[in-house]
C-alpha atoms as a PDB file:
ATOM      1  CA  UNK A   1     117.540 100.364 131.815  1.00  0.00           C
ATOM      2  CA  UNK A   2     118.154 103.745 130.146  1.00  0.00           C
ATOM      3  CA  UNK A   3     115.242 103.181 128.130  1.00  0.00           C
ATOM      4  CA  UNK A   4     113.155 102.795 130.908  1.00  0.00           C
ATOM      5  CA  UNK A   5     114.157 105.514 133.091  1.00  0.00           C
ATOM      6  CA  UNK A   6     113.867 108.257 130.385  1.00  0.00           C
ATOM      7  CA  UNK A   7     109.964 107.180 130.568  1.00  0.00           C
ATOM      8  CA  UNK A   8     109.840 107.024 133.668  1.00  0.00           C
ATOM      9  CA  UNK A   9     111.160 110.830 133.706  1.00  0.00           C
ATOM     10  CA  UNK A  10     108.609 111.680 131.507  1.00  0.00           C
ATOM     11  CA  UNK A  11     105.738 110.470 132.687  1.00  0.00           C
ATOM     12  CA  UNK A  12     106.762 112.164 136.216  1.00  0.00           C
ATOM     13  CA  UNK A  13     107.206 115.444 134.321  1.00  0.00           C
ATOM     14  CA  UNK A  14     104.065 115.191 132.724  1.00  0.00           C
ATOM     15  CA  UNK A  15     101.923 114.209 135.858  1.00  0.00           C
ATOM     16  CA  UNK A  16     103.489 117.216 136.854  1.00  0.00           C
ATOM     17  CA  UNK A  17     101.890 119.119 134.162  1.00  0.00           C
ATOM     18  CA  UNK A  18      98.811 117.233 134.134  1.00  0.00           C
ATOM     19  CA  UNK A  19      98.631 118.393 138.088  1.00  0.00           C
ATOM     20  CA  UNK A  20      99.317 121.908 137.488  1.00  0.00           C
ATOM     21  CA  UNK A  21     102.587 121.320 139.484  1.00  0.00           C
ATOM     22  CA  UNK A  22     104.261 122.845 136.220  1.00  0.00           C
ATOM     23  CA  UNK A  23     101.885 125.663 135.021  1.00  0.00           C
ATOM     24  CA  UNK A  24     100.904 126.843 132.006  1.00  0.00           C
ATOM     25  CA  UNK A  25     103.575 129.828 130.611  1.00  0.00           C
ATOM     26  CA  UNK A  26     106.074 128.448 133.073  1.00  0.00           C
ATOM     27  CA  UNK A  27     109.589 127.123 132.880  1.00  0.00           C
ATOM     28  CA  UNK A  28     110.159 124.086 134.366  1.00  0.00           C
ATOM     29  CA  UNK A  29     113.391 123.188 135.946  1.00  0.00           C
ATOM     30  CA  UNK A  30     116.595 123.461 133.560  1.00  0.00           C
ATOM     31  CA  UNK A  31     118.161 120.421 132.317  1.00  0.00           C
ATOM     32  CA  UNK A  32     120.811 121.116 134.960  1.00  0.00           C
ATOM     33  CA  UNK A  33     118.879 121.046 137.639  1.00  0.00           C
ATOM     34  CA  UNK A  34     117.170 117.482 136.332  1.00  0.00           C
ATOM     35  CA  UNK A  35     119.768 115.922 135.651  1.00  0.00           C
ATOM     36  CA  UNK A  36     120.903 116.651 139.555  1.00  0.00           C
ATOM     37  CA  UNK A  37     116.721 115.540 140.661  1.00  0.00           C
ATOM     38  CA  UNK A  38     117.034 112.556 138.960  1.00  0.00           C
ATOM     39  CA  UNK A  39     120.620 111.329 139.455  1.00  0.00           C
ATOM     40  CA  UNK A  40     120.945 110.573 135.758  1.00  0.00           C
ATOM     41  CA  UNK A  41     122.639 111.764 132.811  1.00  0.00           C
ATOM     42  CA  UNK A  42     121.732 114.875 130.408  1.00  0.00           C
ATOM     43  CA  UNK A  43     121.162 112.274 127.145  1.00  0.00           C
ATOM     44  CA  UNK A  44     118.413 110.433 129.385  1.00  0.00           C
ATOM     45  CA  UNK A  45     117.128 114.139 130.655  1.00  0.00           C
ATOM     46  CA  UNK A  46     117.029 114.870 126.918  1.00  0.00           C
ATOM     47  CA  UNK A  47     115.425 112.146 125.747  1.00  0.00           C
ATOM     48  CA  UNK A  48     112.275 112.801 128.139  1.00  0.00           C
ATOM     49  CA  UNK A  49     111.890 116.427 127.072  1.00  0.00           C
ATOM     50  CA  UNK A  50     112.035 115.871 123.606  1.00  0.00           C
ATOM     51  CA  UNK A  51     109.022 113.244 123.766  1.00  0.00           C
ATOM     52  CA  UNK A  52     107.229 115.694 125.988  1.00  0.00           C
ATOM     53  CA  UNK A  53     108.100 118.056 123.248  1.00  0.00           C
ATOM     54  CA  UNK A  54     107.044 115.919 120.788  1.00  0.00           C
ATOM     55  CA  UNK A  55     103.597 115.164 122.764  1.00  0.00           C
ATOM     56  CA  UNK A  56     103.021 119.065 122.586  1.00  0.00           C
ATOM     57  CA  UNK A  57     103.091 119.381 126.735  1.00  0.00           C
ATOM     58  CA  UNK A  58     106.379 121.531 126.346  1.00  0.00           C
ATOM     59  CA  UNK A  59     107.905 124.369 123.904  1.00  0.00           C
ATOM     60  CA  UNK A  60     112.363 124.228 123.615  1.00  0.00           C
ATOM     61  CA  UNK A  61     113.052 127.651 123.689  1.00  0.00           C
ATOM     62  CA  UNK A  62     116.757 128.245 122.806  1.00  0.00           C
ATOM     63  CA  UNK A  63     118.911 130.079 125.618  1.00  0.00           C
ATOM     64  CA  UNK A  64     115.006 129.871 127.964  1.00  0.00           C
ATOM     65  CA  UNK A  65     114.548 126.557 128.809  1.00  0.00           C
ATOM     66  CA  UNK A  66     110.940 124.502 128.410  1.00  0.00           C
ATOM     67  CA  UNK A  67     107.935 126.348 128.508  1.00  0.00           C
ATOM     68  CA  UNK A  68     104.382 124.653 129.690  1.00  0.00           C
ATOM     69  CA  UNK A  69     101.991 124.679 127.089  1.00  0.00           C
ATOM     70  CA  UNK A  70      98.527 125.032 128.049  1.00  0.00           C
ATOM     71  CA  UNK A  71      97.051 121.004 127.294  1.00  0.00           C
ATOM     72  CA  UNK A  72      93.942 121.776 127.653  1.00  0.00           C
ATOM     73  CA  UNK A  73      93.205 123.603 124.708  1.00  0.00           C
ATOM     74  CA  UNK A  74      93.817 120.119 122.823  1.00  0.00           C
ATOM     75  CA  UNK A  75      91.722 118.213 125.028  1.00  0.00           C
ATOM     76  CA  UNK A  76      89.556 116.486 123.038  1.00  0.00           C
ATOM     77  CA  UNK A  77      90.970 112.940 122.946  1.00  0.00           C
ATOM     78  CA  UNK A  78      90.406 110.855 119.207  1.00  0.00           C
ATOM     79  CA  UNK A  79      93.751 111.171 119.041  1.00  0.00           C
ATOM     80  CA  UNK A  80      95.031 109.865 122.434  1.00  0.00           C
ATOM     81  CA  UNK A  81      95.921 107.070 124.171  1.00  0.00           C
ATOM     82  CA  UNK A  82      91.645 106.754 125.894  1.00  0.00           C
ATOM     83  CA  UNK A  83      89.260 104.110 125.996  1.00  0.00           C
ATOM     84  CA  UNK A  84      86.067 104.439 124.814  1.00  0.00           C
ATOM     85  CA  UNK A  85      84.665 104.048 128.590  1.00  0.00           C
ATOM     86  CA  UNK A  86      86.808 107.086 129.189  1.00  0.00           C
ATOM     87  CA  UNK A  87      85.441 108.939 126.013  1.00  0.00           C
ATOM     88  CA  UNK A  88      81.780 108.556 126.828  1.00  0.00           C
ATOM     89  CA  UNK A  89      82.232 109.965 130.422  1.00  0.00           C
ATOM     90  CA  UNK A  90      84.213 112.796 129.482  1.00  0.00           C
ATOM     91  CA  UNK A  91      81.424 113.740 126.712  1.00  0.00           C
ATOM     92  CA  UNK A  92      78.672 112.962 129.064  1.00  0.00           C
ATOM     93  CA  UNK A  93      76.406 111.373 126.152  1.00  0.00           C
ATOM     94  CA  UNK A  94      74.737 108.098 126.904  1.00  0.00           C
ATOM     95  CA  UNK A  95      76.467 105.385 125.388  1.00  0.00           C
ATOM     96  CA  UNK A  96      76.779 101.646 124.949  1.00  0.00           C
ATOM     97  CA  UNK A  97      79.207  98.887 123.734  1.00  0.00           C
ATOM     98  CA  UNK A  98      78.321  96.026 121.556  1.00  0.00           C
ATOM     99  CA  UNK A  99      80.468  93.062 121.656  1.00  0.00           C
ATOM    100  CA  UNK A 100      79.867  91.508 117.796  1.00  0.00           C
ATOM    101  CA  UNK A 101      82.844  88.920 117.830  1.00  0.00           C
ATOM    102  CA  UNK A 102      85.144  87.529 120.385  1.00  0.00           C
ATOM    103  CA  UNK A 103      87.676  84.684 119.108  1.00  0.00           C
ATOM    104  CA  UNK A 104      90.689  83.745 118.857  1.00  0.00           C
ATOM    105  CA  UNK A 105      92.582  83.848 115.265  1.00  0.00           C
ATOM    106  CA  UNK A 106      95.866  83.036 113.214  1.00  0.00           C
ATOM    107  CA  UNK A 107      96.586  86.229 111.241  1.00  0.00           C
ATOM    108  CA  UNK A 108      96.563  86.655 108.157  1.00  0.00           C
ATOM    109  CA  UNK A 109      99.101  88.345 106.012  1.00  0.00           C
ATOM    110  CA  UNK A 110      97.977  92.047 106.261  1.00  0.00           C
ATOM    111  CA  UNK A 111      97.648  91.146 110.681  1.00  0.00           C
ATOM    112  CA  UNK A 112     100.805  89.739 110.641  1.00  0.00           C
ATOM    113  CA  UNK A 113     102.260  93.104 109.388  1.00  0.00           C
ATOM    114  CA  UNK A 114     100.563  95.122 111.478  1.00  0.00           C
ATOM    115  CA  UNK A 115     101.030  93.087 114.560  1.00  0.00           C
ATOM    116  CA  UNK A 116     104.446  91.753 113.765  1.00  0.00           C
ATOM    117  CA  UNK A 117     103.248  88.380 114.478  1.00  0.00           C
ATOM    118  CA  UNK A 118     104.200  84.583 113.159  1.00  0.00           C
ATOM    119  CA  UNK A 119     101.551  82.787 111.735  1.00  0.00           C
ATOM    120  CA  UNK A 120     101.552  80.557 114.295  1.00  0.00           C
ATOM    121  CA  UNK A 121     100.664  82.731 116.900  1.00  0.00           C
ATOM    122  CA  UNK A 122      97.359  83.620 118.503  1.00  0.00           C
ATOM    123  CA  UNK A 123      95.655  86.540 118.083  1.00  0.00           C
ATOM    124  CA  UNK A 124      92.859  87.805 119.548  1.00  0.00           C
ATOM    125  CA  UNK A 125      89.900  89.542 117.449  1.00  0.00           C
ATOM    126  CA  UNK A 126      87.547  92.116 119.203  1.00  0.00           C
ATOM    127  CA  UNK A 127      84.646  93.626 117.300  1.00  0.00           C
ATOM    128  CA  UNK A 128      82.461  96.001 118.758  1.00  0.00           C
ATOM    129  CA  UNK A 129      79.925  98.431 117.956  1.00  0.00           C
ATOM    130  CA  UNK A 130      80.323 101.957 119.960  1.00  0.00           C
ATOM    131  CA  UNK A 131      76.559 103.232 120.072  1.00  0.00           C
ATOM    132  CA  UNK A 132      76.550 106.925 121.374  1.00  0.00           C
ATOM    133  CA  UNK A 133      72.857 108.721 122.386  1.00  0.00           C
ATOM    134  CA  UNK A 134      71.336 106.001 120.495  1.00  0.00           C
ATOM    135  CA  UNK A 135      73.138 105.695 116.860  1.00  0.00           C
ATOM    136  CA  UNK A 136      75.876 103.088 115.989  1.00  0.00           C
ATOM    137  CA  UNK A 137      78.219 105.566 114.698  1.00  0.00           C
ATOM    138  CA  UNK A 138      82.044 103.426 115.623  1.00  0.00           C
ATOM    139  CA  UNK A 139      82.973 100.010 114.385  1.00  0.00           C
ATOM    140  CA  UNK A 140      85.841  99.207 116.562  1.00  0.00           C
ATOM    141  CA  UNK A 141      88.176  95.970 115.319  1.00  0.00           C
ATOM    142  CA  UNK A 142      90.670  95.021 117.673  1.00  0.00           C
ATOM    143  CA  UNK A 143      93.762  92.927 117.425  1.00  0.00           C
ATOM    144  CA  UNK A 144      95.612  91.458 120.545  1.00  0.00           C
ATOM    145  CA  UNK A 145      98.671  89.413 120.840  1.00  0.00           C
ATOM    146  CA  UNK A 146      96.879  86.638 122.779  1.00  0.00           C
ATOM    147  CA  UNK A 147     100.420  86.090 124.451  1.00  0.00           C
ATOM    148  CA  UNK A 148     100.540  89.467 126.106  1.00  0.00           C
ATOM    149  CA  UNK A 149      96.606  89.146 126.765  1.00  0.00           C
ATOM    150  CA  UNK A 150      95.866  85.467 127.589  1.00  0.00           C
ATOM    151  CA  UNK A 151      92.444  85.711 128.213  1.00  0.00           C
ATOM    152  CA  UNK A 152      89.054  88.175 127.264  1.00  0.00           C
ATOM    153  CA  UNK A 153      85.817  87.414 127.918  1.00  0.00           C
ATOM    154  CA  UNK A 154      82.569  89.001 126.482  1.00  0.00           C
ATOM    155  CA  UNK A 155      82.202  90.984 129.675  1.00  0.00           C
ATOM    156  CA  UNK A 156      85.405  92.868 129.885  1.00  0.00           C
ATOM    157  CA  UNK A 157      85.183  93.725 126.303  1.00  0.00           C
ATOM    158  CA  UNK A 158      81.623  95.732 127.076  1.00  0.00           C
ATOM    159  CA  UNK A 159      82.780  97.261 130.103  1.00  0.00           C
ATOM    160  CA  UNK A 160      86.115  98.208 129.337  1.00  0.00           C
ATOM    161  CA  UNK A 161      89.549  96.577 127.557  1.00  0.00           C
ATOM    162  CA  UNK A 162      92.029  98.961 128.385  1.00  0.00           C
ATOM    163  CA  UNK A 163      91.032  99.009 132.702  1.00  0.00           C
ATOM    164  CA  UNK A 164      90.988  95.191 132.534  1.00  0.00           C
ATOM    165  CA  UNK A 165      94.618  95.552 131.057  1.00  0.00           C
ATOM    166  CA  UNK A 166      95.883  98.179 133.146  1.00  0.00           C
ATOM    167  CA  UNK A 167      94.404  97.241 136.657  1.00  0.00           C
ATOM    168  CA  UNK A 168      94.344  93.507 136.263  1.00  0.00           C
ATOM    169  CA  UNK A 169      96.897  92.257 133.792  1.00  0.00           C
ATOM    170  CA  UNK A 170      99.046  95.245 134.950  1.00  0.00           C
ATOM    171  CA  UNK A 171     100.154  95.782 131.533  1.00  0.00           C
ATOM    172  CA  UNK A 172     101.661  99.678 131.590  1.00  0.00           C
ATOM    173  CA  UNK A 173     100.342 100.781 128.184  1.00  0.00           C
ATOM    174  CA  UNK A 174     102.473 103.719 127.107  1.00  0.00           C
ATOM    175  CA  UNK A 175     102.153 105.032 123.897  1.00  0.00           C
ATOM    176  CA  UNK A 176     100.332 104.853 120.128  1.00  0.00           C
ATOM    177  CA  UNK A 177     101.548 105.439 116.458  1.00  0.00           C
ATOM    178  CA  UNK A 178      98.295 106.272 114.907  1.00  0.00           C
ATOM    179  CA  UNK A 179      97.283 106.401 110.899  1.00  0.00           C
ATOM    180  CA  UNK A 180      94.322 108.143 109.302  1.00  0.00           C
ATOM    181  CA  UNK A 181      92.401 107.598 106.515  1.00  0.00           C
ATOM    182  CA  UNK A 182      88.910 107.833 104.688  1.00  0.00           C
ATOM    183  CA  UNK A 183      87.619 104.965 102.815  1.00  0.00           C
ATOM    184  CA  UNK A 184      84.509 104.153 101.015  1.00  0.00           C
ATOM    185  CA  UNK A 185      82.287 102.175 103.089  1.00  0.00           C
ATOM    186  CA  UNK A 186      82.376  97.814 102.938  1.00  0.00           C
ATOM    187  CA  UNK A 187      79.685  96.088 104.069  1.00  0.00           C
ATOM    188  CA  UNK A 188      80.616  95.361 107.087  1.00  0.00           C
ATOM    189  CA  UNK A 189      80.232  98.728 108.101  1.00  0.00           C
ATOM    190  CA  UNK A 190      76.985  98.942 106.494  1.00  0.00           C
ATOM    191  CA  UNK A 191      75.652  95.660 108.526  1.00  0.00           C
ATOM    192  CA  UNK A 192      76.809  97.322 111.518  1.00  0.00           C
ATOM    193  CA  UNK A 193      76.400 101.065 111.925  1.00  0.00           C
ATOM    194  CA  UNK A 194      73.680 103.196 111.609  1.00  0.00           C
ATOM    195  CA  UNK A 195      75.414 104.893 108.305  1.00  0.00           C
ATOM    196  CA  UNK A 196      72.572 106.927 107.004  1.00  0.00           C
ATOM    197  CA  UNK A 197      73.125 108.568 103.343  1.00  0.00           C
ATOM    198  CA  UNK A 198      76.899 108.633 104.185  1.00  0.00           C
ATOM    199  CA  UNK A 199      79.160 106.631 101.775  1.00  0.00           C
ATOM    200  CA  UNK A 200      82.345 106.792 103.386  1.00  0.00           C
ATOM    201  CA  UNK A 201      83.837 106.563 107.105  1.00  0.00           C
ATOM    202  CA  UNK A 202      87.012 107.712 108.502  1.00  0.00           C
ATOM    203  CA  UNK A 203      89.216 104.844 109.410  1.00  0.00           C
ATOM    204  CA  UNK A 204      91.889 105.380 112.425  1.00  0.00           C
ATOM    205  CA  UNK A 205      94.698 102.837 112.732  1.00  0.00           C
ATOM    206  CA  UNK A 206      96.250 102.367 116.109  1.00  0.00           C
ATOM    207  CA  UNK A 207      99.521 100.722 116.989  1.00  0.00           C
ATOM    208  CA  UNK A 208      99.601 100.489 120.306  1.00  0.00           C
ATOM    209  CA  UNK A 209     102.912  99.900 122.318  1.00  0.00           C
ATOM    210  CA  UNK A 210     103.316  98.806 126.064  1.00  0.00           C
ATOM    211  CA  UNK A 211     106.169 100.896 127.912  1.00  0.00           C
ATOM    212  CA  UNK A 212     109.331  98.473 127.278  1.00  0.00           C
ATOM    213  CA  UNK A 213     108.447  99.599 123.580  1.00  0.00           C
ATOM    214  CA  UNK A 214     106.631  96.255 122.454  1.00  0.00           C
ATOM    215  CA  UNK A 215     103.805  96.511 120.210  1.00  0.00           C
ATOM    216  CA  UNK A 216     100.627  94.634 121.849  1.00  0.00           C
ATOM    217  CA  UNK A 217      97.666  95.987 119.663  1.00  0.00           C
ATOM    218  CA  UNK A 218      96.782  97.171 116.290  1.00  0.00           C
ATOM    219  CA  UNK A 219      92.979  98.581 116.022  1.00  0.00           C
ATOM    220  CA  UNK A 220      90.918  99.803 112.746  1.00  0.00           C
ATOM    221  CA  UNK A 221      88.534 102.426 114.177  1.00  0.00           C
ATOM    222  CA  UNK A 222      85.675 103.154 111.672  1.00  0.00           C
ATOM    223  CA  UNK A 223      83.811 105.973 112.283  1.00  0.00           C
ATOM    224  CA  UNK A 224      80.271 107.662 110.822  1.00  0.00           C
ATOM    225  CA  UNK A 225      81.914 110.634 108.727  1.00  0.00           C
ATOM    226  CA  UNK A 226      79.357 113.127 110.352  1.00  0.00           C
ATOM    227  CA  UNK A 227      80.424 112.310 113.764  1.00  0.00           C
ATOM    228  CA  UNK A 228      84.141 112.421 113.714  1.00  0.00           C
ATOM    229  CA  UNK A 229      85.843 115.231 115.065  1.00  0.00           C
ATOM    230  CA  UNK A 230      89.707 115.007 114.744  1.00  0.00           C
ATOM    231  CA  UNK A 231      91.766 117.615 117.063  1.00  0.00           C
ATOM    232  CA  UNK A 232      95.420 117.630 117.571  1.00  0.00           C
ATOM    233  CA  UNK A 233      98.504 118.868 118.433  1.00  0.00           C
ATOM    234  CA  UNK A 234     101.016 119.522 115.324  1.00  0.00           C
ATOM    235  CA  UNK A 235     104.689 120.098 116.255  1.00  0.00           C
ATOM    236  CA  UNK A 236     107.075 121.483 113.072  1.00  0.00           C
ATOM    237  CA  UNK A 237     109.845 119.586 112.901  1.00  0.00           C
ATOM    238  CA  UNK A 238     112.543 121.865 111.022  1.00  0.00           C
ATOM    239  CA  UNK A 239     115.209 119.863 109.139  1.00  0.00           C
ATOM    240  CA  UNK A 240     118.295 121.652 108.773  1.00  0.00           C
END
């Protein structure tokens, strides 16, 4: 229950943000005065800071509370928690989806680590094609737990996974650990993108996680090197 409710705190803090409720350079209210807003104890109050902290909406300042950071300077979203559908529109480039496989699969060993699946269990595989002003730059493979997401079809995987989840299934999908590398290209990725002279892509690895903390997904996101622009925000963690 705890578990929950410290989310829940945090993602009312950061629609807050998000809003402009809480403004950039701000404070917002003191751990005191949370605690009292959300009937609950300081370790829950805690807890949601320190992921919005984490998340790089919020600075700790000792003996001054949380500042706002301003979010939008990091707005770019490869490394968020966005669907492709989402991407396009924000970028305003004409785009298109490519469904190449839909099926249903056991895993195999490397899945079942990444997934943390049996291998008796059912797992969908999505591949698609992301095609942005014309060029087949994204080779998206995606891995479901066909238990959590019992059914797909070719047309929800062109318009848009994540709003079939979310407004159908009513799956709350919370948060990602993500992993990035650069790898020479297989051919796979040469039958499928447009990869020019370019000899290597940059490969993103999502785990994605539903909001009781259950992972759902794992995704291998291949991208043209050319066309991948990778923006963050880095928080220091000091060990003492």
């Amino acid at each position: 229950m705890s578990e929950n409710k410290y989310l829940s705190i945090y993602n009312d803090l950061l629609s807050k943000i998000e809003k402009g409720i809480f403004k950039p350079g701000t404070k917002i209210p003191s751990e005191n005065q949370l605690v009292e807003q959300y009937e609950t104890s300081r370790e829950t109050i805690r807890k949601a800071l320190n992921l919005l902290s984490e998340h790089g909406y919020i600075q700790k300042i000792k003996g001054k509370g949380s500042i706002v950071l301003d979010v939008r300077k990091f707005d770019f979203p490869i490394s968020g928690l966005i669907s492709f559908k989402e991407l396009a529109q924000k970028l305003g480039k004409s785009s298109r989806t490519i469904v190449e496989q839909l099926e249903i699969v056991k895993p195999d060993e490397a899945l079942k680590k990444h997934l943390h699946v049996t291998a008796r269990e059912d797992i969908w595989k999505v591949v698609r094609v992301r095609e942005i002003e014309g060029e087949r730059i994204i080779l998206d493979k995606d891995f479901f737990n066909k238990k959590v997401v019992p059914f797909l079809s070719k047309d929800i995987c062109e318009r848009s996974i994540y709003e079939y989840l979310e407004k159908e299934l009513q799956l709350k999908i919370s948060f990602a650990k993500k992993e990035f590398f650069v790898e020479e290209c297989t051919e796979e990725d040469r039958m499928y993108l447009h990869l020019k002279q370019y000899t290597h892509v940059v490969v993103v690895r999502n785990y994605v996680y539903l909001d009781d903390a259950s992972l759902f997904q794992y995704t291998e996101s291949r991208h043209r090197l050319d066309k991948f622009r990778f923006v963050d925000f880095a928080r220091r963690i000091h060990l003492h």
